[in-house]
N, C-alpha and C. Protein backbone atom coordinates (compact mmCIF):
# COMPACT_ATOMS: atom_id res chain seq x y z
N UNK A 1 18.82 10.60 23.13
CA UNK A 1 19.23 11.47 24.22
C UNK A 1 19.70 12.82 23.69
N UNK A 2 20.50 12.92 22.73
CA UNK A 2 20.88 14.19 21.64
C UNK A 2 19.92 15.26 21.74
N UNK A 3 18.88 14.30 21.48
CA UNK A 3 17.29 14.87 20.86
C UNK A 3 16.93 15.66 21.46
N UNK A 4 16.83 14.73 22.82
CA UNK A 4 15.98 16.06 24.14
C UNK A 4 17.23 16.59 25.06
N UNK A 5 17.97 17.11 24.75
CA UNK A 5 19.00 17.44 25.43
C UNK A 5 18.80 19.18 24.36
N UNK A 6 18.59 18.62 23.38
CA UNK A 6 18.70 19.96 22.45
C UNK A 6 16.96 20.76 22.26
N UNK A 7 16.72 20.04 22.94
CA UNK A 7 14.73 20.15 22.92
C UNK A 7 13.80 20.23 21.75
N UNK A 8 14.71 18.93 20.67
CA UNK A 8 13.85 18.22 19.89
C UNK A 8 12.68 18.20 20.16
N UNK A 9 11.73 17.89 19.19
CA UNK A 9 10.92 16.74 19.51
C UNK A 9 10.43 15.93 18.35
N UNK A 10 11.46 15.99 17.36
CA UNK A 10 11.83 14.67 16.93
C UNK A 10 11.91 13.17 17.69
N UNK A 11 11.32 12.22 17.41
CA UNK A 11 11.74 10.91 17.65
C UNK A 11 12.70 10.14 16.80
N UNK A 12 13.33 9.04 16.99
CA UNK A 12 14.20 7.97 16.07
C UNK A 12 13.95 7.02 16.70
N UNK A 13 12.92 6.38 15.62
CA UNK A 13 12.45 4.56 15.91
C UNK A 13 12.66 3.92 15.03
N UNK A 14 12.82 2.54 15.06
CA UNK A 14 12.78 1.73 14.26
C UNK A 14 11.85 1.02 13.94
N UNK A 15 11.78 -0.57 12.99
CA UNK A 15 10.99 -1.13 12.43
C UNK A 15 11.32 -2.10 11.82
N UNK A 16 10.62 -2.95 11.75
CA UNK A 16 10.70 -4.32 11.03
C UNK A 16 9.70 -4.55 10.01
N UNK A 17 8.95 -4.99 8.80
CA UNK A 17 7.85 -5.61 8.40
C UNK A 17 7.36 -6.57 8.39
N UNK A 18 8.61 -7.53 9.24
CA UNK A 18 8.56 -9.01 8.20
C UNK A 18 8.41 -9.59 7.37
N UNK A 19 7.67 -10.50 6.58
CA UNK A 19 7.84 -10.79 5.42
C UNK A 19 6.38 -10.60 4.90
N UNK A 20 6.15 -9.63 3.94
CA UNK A 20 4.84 -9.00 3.31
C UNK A 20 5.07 -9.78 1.88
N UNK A 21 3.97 -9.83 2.04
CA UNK A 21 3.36 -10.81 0.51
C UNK A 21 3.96 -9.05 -0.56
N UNK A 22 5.17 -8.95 -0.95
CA UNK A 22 5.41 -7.50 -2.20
C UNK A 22 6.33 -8.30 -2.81
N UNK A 23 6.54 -7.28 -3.94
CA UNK A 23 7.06 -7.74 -5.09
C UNK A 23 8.91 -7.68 -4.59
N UNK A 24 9.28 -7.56 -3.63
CA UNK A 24 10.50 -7.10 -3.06
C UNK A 24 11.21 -8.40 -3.30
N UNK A 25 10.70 -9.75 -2.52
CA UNK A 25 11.51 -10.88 -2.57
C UNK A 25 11.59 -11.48 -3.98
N UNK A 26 10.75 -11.35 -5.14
CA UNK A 26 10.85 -11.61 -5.96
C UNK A 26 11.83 -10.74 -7.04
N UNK A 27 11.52 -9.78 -6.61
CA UNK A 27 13.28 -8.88 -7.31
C UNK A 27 14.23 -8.67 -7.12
N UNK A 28 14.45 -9.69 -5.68
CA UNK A 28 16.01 -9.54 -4.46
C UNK A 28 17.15 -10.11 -5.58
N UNK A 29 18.12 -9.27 -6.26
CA UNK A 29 18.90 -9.73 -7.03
C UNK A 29 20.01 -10.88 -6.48
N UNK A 30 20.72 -11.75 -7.54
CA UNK A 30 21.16 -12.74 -6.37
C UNK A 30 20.50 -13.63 -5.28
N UNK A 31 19.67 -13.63 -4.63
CA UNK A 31 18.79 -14.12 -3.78
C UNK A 31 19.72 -15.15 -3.59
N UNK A 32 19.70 -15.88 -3.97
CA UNK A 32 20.45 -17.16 -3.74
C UNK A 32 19.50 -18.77 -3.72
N UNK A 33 20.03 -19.97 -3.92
CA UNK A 33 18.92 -20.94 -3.37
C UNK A 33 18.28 -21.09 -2.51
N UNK A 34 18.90 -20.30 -1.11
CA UNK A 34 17.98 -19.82 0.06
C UNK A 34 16.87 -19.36 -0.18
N UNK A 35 17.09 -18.27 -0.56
CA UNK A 35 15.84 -17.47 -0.65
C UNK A 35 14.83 -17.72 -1.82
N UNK A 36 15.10 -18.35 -2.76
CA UNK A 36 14.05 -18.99 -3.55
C UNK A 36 13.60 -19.77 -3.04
N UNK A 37 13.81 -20.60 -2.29
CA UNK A 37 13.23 -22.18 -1.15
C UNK A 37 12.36 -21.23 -0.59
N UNK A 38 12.89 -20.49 0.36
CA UNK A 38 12.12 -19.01 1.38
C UNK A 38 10.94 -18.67 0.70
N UNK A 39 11.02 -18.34 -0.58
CA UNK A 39 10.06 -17.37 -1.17
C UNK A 39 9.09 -18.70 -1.23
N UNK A 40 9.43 -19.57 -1.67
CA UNK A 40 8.59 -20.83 -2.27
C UNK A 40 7.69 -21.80 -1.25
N UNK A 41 8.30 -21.89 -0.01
CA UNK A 41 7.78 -22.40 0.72
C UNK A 41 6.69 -21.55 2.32
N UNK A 42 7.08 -20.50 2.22
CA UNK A 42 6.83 -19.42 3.08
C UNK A 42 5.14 -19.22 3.39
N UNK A 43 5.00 -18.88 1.92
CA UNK A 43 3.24 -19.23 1.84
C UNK A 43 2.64 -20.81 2.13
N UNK A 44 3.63 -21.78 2.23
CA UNK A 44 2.86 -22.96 2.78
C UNK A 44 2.81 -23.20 4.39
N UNK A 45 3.52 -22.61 4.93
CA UNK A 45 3.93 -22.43 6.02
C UNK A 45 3.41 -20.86 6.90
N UNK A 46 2.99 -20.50 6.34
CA UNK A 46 1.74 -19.22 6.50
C UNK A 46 2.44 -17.98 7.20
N UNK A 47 4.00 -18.08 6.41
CA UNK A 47 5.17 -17.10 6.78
C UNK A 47 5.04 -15.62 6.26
N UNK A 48 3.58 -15.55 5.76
CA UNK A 48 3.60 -14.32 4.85
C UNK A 48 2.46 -13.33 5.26
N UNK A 49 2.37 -12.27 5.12
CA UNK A 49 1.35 -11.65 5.72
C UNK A 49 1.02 -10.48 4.36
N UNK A 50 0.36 -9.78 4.39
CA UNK A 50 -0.23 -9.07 3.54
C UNK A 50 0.41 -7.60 3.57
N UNK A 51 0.71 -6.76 2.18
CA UNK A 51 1.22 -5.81 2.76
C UNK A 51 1.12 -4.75 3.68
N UNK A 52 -0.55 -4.90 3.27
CA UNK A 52 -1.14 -3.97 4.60
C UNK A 52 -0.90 -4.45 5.77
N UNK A 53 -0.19 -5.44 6.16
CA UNK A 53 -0.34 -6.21 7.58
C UNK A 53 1.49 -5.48 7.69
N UNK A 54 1.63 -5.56 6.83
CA UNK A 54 3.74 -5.26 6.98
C UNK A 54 3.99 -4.23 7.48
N UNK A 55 2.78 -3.08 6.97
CA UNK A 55 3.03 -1.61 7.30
C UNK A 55 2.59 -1.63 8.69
N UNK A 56 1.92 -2.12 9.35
CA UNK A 56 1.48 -1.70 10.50
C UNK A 56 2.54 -1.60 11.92
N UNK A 57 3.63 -1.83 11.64
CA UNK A 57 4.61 -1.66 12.35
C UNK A 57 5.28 -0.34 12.07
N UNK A 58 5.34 0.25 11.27
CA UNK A 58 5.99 1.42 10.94
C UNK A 58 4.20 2.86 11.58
N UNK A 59 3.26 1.98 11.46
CA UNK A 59 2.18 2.70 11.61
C UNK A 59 2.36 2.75 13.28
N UNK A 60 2.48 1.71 14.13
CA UNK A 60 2.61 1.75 15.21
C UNK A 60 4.08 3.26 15.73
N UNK A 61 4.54 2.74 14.95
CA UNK A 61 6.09 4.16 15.25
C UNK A 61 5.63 5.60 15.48
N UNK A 62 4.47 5.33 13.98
CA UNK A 62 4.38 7.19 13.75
C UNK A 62 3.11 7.49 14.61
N UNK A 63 2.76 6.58 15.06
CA UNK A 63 1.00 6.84 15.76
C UNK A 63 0.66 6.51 16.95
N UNK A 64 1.36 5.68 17.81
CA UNK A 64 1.17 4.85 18.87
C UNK A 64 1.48 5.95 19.89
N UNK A 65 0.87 6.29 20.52
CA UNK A 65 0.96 7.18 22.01
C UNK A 65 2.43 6.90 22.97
N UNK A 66 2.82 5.40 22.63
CA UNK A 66 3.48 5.02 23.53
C UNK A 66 4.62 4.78 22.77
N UNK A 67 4.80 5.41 21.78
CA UNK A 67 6.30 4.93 20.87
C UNK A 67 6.97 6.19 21.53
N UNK A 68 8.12 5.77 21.34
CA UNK A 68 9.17 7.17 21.71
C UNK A 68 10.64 6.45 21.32
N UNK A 69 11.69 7.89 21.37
CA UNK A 69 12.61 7.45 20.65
C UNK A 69 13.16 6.40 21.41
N UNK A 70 14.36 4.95 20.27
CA UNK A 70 15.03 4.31 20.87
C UNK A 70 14.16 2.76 20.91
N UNK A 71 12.64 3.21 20.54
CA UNK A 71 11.92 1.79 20.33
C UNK A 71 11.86 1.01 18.75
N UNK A 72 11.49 -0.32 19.16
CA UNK A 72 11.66 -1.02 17.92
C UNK A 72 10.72 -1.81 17.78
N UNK A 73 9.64 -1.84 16.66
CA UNK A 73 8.74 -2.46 16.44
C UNK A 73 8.86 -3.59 15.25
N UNK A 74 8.25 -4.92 15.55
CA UNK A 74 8.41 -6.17 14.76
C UNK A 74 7.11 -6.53 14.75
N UNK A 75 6.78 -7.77 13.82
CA UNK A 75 6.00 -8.40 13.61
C UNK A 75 6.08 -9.66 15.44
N UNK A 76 5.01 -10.30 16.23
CA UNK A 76 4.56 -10.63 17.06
C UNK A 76 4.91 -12.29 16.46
N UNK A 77 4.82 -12.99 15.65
CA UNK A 77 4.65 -14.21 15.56
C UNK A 77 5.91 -14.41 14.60
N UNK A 78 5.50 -16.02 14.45
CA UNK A 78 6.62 -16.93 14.01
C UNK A 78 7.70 -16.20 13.70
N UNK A 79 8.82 -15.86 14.71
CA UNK A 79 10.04 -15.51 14.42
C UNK A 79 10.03 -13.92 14.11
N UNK A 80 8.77 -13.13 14.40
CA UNK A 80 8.91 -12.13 13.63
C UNK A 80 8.96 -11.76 12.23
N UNK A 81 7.89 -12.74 11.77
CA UNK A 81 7.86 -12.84 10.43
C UNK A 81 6.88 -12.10 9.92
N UNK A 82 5.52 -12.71 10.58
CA UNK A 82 4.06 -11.93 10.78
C UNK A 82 4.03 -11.77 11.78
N UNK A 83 2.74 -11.33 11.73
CA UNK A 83 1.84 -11.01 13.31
C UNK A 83 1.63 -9.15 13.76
N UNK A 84 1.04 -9.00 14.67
CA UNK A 84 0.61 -7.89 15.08
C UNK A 84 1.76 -7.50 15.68
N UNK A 85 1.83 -6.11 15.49
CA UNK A 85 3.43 -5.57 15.80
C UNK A 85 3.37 -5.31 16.91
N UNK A 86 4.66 -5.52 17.53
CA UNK A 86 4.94 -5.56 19.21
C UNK A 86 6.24 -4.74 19.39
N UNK A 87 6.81 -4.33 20.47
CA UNK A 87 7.28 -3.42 21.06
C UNK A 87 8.35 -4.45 21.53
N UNK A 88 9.74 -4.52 20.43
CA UNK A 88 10.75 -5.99 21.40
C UNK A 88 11.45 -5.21 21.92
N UNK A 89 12.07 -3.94 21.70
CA UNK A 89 12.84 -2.75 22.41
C UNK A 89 12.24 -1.44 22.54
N UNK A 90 12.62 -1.40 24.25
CA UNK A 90 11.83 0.41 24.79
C UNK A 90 13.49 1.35 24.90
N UNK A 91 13.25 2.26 24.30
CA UNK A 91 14.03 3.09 24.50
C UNK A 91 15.92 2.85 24.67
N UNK A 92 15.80 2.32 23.74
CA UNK A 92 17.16 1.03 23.30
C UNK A 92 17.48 -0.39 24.46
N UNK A 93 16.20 -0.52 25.43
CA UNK A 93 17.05 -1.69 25.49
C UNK A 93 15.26 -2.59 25.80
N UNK A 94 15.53 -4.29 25.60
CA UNK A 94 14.98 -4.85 25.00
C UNK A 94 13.79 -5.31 26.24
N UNK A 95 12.38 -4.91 25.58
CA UNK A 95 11.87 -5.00 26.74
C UNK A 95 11.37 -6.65 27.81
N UNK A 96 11.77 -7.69 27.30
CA UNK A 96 12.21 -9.05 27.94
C UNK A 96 13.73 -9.27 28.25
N UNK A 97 14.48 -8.88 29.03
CA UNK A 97 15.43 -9.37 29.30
C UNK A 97 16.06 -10.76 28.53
N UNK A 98 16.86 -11.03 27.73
CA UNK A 98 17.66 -12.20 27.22
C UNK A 98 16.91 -12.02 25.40
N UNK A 99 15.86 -11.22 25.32
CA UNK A 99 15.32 -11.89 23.97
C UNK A 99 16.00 -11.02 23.15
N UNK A 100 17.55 -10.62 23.13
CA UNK A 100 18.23 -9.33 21.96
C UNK A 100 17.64 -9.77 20.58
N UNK A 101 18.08 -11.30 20.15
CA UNK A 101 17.99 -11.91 19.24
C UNK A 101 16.68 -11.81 18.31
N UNK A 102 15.64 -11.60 19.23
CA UNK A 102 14.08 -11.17 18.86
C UNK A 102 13.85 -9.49 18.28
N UNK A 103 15.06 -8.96 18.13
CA UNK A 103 15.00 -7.84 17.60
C UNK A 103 15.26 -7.68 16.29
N UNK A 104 15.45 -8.55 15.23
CA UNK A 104 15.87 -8.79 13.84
C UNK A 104 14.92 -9.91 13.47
N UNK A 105 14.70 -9.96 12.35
CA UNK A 105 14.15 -11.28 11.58
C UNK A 105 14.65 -11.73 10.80
């Protein structure tokens, strides 16, 4: 609201990747036994997506006709882990009523 009040035209969106097959989880310092189980079992469970698949949510932000500020893009499937990126918040508030929780992974 700042933005276009001052006649920006800047946007501020957000983003998720979910979990991309990169070298990130394997260098998470500390990780803990969680997240080694996570890392270990993830690919059997087909929790992982490719990195080119991770970026496409941040691609949706900078390119999508229909992004504007205040939206938030995630991965579409299991938990927001993978999947084709979807739109869980328009313009800060969440576009299914009750799903806040679907805004983090």
């Amino acid at each position: 609201d700042k933005l276009k009040e001052k006649g920006s035209k800047v946007k501020a969106l957000s983003c998720d990747p979910g979990y991309s097959a990169s070298n990130l989880q394997s260098t998470a310092e500390k990780g803990g036994l969680f997240l080694k189980v996570f890392v270990g079992l993830a690919p059997i469970f087909r929790y992982v997506q490719s990195p080119a698949d991770g970026s496409l949510d941040i691609g949706m932000c900078c390119f999508s006709p229909d992004a504007n500020s205040g939206d938030f893009y995630m991965p579409s499937s299991k938990g927001g882990m993978v999947g084709k990126p979807k739109k869980s918040i328009s313009g800060g508030m969440p576009v299914k009523s009750g799903t806040e929780a679907e805004s983090v992974s």
